[in-house]
Protein backbone atom coordinates (compact mmCIF):
# COMPACT_ATOMS: atom_id res chain seq x y z
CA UNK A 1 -38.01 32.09 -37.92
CA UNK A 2 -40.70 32.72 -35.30
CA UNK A 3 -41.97 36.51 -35.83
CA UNK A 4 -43.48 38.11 -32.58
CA UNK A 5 -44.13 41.42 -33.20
CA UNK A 6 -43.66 44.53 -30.42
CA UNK A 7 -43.68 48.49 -30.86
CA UNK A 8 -41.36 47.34 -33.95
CA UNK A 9 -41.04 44.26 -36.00
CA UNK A 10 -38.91 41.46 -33.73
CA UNK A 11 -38.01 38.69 -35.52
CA UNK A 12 -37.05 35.61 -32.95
CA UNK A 13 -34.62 32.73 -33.98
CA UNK A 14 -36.22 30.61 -31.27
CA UNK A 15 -40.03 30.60 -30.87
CA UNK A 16 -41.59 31.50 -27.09
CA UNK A 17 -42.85 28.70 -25.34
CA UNK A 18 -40.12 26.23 -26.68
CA UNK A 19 -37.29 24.93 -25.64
CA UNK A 20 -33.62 24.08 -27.76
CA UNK A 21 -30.19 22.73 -27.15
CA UNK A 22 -29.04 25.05 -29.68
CA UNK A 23 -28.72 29.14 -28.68
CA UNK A 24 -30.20 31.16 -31.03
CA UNK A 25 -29.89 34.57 -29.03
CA UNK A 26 -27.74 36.46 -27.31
CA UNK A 27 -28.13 35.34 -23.10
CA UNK A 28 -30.20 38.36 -22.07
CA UNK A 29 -31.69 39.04 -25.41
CA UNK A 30 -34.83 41.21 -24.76
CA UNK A 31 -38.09 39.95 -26.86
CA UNK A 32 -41.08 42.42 -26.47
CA UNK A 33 -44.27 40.95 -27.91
CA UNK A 34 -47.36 42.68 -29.49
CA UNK A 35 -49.69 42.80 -26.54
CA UNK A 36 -46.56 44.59 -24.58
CA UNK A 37 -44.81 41.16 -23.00
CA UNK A 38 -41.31 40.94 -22.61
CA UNK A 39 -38.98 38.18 -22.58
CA UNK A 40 -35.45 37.85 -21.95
CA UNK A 41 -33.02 35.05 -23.42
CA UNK A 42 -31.48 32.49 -20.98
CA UNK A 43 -29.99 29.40 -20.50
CA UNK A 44 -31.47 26.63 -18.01
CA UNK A 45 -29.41 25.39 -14.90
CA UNK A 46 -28.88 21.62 -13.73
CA UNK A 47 -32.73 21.11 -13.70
CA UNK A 48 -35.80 21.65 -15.86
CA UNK A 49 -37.31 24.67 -15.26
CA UNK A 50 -41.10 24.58 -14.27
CA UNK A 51 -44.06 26.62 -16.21
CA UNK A 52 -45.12 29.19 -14.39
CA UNK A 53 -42.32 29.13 -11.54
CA UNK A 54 -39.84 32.37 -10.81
CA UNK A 55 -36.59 32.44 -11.54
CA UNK A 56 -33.32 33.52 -9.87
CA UNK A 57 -29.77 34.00 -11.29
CA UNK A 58 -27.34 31.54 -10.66
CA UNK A 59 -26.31 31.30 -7.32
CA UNK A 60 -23.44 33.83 -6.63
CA UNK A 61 -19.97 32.34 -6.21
CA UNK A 62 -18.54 33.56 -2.89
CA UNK A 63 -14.87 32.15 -3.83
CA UNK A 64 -14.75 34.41 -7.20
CA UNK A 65 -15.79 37.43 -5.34
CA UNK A 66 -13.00 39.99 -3.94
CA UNK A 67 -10.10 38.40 -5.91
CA UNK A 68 -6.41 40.08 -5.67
CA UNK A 69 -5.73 40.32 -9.53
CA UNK A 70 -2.23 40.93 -11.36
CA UNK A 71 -1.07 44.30 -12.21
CA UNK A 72 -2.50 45.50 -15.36
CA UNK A 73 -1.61 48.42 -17.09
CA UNK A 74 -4.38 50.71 -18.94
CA UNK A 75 -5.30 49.40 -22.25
CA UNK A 76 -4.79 45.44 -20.85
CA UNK A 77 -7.38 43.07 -22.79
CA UNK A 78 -6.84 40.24 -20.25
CA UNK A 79 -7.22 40.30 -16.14
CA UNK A 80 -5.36 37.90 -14.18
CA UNK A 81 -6.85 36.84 -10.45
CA UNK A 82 -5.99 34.03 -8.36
CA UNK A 83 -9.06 32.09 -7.61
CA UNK A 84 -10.60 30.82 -4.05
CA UNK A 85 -11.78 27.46 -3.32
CA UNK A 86 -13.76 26.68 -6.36
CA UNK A 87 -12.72 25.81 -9.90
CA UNK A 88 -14.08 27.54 -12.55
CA UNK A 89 -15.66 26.22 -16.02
CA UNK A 90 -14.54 27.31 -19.70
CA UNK A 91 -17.10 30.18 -20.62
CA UNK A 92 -18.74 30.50 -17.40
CA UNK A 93 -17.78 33.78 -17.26
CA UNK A 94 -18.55 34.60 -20.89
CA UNK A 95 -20.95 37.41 -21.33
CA UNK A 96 -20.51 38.70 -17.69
CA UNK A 97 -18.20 40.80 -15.69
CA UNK A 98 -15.16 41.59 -14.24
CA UNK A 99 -16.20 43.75 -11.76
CA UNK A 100 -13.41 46.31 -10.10
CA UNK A 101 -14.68 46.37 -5.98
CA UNK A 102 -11.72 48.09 -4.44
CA UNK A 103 -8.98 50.77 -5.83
CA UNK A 104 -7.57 51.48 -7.81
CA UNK A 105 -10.26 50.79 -10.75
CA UNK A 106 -13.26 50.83 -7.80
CA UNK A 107 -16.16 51.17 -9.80
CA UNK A 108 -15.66 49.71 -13.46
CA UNK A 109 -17.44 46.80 -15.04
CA UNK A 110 -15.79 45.16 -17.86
CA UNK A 111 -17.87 42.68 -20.28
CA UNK A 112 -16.25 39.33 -20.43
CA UNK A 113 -15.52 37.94 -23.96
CA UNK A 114 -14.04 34.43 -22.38
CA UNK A 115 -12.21 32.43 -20.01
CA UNK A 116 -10.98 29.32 -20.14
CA UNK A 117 -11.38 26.48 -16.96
CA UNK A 118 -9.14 26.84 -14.14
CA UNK A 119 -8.70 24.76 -10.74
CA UNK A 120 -9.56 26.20 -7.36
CA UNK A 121 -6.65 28.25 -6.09
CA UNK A 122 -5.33 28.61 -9.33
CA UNK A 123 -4.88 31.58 -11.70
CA UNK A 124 -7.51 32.63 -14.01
CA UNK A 125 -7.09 35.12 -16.80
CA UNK A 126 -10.58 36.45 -18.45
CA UNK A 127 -10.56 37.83 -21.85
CA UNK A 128 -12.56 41.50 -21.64
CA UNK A 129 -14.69 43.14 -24.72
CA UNK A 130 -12.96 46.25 -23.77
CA UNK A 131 -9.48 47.83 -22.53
CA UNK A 132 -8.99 48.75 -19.06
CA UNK A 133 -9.71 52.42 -18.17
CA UNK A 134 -7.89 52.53 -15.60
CA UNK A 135 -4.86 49.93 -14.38
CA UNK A 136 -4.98 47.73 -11.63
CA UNK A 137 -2.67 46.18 -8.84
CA UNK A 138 -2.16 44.35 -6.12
CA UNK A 139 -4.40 46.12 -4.05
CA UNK A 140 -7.06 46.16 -6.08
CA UNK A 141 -9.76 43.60 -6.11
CA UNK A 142 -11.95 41.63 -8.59
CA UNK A 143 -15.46 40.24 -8.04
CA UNK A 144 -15.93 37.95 -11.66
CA UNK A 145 -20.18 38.25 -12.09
CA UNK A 146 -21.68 35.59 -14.58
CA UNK A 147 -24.14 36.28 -16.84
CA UNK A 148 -27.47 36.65 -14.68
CA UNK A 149 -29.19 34.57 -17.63
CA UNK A 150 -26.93 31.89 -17.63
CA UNK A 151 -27.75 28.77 -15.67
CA UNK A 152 -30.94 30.26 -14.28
CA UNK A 153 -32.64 28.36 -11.76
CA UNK A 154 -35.72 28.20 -9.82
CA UNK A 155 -36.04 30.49 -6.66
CA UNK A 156 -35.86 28.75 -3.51
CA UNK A 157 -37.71 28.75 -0.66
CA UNK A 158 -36.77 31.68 1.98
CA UNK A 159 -33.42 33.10 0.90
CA UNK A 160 -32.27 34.09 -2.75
CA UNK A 161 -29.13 32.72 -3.78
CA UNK A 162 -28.98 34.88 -6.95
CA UNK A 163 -31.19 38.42 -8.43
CA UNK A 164 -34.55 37.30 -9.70
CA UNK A 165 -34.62 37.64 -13.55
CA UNK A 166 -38.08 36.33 -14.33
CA UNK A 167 -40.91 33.58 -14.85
CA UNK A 168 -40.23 30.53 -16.77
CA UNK A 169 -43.92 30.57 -18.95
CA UNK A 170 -43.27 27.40 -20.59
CA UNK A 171 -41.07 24.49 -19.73
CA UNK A 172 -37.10 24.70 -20.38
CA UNK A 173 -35.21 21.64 -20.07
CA UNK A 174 -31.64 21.68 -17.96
CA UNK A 175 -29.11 23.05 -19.82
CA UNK A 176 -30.99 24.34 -22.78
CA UNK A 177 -32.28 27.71 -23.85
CA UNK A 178 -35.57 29.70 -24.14
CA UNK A 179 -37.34 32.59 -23.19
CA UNK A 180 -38.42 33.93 -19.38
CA UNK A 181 -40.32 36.57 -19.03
CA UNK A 182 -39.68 39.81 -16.95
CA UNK A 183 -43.08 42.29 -17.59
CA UNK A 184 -46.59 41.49 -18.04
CA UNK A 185 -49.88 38.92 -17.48
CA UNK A 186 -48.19 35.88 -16.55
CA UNK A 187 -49.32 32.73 -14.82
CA UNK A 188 -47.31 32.92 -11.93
CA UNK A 189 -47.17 30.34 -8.43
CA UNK A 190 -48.65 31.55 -5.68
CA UNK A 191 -48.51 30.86 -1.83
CA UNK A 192 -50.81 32.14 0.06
CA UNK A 193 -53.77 34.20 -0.66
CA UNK A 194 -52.28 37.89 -1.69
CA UNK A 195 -55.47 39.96 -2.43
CA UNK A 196 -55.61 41.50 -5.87
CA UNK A 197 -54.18 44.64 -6.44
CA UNK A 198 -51.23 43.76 -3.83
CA UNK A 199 -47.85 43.41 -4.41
CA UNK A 200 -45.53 39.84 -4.48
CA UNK A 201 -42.41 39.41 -3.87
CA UNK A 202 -40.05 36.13 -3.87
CA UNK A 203 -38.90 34.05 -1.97
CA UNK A 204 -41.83 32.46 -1.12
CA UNK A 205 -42.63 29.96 0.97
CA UNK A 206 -42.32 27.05 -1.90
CA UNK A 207 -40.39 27.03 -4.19
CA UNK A 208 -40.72 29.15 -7.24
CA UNK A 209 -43.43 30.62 -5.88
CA UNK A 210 -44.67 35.04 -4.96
CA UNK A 211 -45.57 35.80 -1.76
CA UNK A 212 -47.54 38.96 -0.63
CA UNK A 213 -45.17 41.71 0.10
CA UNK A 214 -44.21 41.69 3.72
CA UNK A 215 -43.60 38.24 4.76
CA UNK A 216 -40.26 38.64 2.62
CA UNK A 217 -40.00 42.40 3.05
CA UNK A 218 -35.83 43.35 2.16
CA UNK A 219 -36.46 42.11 -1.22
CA UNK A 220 -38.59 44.16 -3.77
CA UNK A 221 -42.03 43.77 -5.27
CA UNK A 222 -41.85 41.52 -8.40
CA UNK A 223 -45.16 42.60 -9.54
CA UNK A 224 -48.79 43.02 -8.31
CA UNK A 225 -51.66 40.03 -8.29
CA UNK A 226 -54.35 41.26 -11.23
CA UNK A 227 -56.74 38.34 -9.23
CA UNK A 228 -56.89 37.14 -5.85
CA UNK A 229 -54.10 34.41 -5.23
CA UNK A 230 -54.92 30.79 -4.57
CA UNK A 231 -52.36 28.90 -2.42
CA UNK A 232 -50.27 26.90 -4.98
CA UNK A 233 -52.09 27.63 -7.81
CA UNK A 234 -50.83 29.43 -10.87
CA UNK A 235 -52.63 33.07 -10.71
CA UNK A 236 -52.36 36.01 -12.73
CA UNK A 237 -49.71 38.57 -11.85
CA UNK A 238 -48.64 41.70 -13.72
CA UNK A 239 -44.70 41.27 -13.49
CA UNK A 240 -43.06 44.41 -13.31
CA UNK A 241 -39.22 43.22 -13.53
CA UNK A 242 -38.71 45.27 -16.26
């Protein structure tokens, strides 16, 4: 066991700067280190993620968003939607959210506990950590939100498909785990040449790259350049995700 030691003693199952096919951490896990870094737990997408790169959720699924869900009466375990035109996996949903978007329920997040696969079009029926508060219909509706640490990807050029979560400091192969960080020095891509002291946001214009605050300006500041940026080079930047 790797210790990294914060405000209190941490004690990781899974060292920084490594990567595993076996989980060792809850997805999201926090991780603050002595010299007041902090990581979060997550699982790689289809591809490798690159040192130094930012890092989105996966991309949002527009055919699990707004689902019509069965009636289900307070104290209900299990919701029941239909699904749109996309299948979904056993366990994608698994540490994320069933998230109530239109009355009754409006407003209530439940954790996911598990799901099994289901085609596209068909019914799905997630598992929740917790009983409904209040019961839903017909006319309610059901946006299903995956864990924003599972499957994380690189950012892409221009438009976010997913919530930035961080900056992969070390490489993580596709499909396996490891740590991103969310607050502190970091070696960060830049494009352009943000003066220090200015804020960065993402997208860029590469690929898992900041960009001074402005060219991208609906999104918010990911953290502030502590040097003056380099196009495509890896400069420091105080991350302030967290």
């Amino acid at each position: 066991m790797a210790r990294q030691l914060g405000s209190d003693p941490q004690v990781a199952g899974q060292a920084l700067y490594t990567s595993s096919s076996t989980q060792a951490h809850a997805l999201g896990e926090k991780l603050v280190t002595s010299d007041g870094r902090i990581f979060r737990y997550a699982k790689a997408g289809a591809a490798d993620l690159v040192a130094g790169n930012m890092i989105q959720a996966p991309a949002q699924i527009a055919n699990h968003i707004a689902l019509t869900p069965s009636a289900a009466a307070i104290g209900a375990t299990e919701i029941t939607v239909t699904l749109g035109a996309t299948a979904a996996t056993a366990g994608q949903y698994a540490g994320g959210w069933a998230m109530i978007s239109t009355t009754p329920g409006n407003g209530y997040a439940y954790p996911i506990r598990s799901n099994p696969a289901a085609d596209a079009s068909a019914t799905l029926t997630v598992t929740l950590e917790i009983p409904l508060i209040v019961a839903l219909t017909t006319s309610s509706r059901v946006d299903l939100q995956m864990n924003p640490y599972n499957g994380v990807i690189q950012t892409p050029v221009t438009t976010l498909t997913g919530a930035c979560v961080g900056n992969a400091p070390s490489i993580i192969t596709a499909a396996e785990y490891g740590w991103i960080q969310t607050h502190g020095p970091c070696a960060c891509l830049v494009a352009g040449t943000p003066g220090v002291g200015l804020a960065v946001v993402v997208p860029g214009t590469a690929a898992g790259a900041v960009v001074i605050d402005g060219a991208a300006s609906a999104t918010p500041p990911v953290g502030v350049m502590m040097t003056t940026g380099v196009d495509g080079k890896n400069n420091a930047v105080m991350l302030y995700l967290e």
